[in-house]
C-alpha atoms as a PDB file:
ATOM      1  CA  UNK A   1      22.693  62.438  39.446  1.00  0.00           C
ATOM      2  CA  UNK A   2      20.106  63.540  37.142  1.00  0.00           C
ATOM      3  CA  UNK A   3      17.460  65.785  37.605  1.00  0.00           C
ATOM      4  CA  UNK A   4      14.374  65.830  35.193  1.00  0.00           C
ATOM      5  CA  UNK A   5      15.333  68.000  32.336  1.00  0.00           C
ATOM      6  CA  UNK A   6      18.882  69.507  34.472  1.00  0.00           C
ATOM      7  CA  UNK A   7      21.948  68.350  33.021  1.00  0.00           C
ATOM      8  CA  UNK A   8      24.313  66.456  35.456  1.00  0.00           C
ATOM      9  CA  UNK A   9      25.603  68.849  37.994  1.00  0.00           C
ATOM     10  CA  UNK A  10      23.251  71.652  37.786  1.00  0.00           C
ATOM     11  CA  UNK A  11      21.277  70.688  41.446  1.00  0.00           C
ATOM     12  CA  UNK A  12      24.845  70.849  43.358  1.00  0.00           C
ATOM     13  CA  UNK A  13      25.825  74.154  41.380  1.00  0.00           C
ATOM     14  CA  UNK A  14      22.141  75.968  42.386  1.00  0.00           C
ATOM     15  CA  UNK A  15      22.474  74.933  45.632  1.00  0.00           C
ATOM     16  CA  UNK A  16      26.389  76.562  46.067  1.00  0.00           C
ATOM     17  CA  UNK A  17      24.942  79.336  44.306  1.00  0.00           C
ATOM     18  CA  UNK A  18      22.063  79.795  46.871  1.00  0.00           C
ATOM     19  CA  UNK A  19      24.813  79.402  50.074  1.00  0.00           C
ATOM     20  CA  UNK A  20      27.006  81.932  48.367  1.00  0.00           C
ATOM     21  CA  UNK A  21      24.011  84.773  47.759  1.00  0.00           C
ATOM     22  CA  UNK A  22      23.584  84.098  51.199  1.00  0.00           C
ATOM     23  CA  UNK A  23      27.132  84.713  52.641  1.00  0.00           C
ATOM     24  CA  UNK A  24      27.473  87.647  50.107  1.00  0.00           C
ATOM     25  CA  UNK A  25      24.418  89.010  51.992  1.00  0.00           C
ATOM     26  CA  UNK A  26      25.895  88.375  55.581  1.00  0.00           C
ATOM     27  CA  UNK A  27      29.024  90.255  54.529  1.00  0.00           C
ATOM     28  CA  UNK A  28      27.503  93.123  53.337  1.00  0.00           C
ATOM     29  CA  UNK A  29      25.488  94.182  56.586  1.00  0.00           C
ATOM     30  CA  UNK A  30      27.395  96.615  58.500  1.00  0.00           C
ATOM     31  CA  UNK A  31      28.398  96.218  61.521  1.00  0.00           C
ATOM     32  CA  UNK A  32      28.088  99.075  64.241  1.00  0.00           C
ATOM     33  CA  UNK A  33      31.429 101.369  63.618  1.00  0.00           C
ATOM     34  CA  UNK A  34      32.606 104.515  65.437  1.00  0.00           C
ATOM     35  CA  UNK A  35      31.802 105.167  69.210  1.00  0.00           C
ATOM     36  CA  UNK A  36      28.886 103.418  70.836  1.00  0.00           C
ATOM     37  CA  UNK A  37      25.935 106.300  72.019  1.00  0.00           C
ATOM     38  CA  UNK A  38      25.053 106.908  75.509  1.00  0.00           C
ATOM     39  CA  UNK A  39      21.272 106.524  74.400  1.00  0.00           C
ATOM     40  CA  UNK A  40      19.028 104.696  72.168  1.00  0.00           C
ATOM     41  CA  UNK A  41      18.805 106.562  68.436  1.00  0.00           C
ATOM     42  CA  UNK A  42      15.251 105.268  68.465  1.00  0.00           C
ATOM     43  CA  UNK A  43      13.411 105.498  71.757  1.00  0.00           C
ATOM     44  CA  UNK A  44      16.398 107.592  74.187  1.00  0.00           C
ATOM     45  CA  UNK A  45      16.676 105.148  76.726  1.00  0.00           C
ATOM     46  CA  UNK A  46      20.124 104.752  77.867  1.00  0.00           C
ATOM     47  CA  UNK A  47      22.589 101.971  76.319  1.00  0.00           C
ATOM     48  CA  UNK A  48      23.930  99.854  79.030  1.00  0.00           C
ATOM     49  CA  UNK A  49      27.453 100.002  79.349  1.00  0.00           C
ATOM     50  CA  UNK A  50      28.152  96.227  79.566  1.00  0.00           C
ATOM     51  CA  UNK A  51      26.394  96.720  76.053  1.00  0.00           C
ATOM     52  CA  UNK A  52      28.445  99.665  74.354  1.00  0.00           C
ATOM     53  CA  UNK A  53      31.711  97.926  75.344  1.00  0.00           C
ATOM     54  CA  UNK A  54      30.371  94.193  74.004  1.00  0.00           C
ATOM     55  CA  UNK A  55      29.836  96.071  71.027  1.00  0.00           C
ATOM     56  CA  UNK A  56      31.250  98.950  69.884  1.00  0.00           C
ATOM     57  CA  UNK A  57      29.550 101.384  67.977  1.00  0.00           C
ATOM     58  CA  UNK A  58      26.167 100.352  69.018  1.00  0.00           C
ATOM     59  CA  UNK A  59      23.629 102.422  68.801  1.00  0.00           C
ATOM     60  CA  UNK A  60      20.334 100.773  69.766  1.00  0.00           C
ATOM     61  CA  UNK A  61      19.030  99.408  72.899  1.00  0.00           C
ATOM     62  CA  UNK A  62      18.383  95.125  72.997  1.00  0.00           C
ATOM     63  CA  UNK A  63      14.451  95.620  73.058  1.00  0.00           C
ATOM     64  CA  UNK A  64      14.927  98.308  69.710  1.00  0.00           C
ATOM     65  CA  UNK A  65      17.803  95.951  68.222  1.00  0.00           C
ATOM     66  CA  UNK A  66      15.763  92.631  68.752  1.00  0.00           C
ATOM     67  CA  UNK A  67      12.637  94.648  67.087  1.00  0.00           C
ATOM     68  CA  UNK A  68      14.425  95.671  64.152  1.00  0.00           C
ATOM     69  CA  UNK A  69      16.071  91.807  63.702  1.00  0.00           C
ATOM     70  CA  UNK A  70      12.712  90.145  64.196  1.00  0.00           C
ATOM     71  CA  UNK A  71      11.408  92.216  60.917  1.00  0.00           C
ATOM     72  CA  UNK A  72      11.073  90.114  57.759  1.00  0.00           C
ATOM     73  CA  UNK A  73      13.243  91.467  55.422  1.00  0.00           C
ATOM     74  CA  UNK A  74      12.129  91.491  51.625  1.00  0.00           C
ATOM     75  CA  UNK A  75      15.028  89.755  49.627  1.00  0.00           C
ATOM     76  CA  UNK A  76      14.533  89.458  45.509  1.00  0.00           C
ATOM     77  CA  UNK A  77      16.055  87.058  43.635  1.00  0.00           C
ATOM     78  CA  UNK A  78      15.545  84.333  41.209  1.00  0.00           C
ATOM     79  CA  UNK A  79      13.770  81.034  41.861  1.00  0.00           C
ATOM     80  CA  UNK A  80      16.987  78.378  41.931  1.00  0.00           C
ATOM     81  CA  UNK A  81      14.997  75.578  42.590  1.00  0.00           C
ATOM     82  CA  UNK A  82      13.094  75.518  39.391  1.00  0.00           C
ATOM     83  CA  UNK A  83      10.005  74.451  40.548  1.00  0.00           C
ATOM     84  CA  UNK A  84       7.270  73.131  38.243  1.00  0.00           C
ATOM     85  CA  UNK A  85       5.140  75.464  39.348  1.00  0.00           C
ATOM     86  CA  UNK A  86       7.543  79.086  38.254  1.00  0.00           C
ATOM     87  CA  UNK A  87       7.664  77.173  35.371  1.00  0.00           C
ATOM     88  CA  UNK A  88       3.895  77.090  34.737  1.00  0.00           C
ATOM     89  CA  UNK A  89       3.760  81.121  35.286  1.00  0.00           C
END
């Protein structure tokens, strides 16, 4: 399949590239390690312990954990979908 001014090939190779940034990125968070603390490191309020043995090493409460997942995180990287429009800039 062509696209435009891409030679043949070049859509299906951004596209892997894009799904592997993004599992490189999932592997690199951390996960919780070490022994899971009696109290929230943020606001103090205690860790249930249906929680700390789900998860060990936790260290934040749900309503302090879901805060700090809802927050957009700023991610660089290059425009793989060669727009028009990032061309025009």
């Amino acid at each position: 399949m062509a696209g435009g001014w891409s030679r043949d090939g070049a859509v299906g190779e951004q596209i892997e590239a894009s799904i592997k940034d993004e599992l490189d990125r999932m592997r690199a968070r951390r996960a919780p390690v070490g022994e899971s603390a009696a109290h929230c490191a943020e606001c103090e309020e205690p860790i249930p312990e249906k929680r700390r043995a789900a998860i060990p090493g936790v260290k934040l409460c749900i309503d302090c954990q879901s805060e700090r997942d809802g927050r957009a995180v700023q991610r660089g990287g290059i425009n793989r979908r060669g727009s028009k429009d990032s061309q025009l800039k």
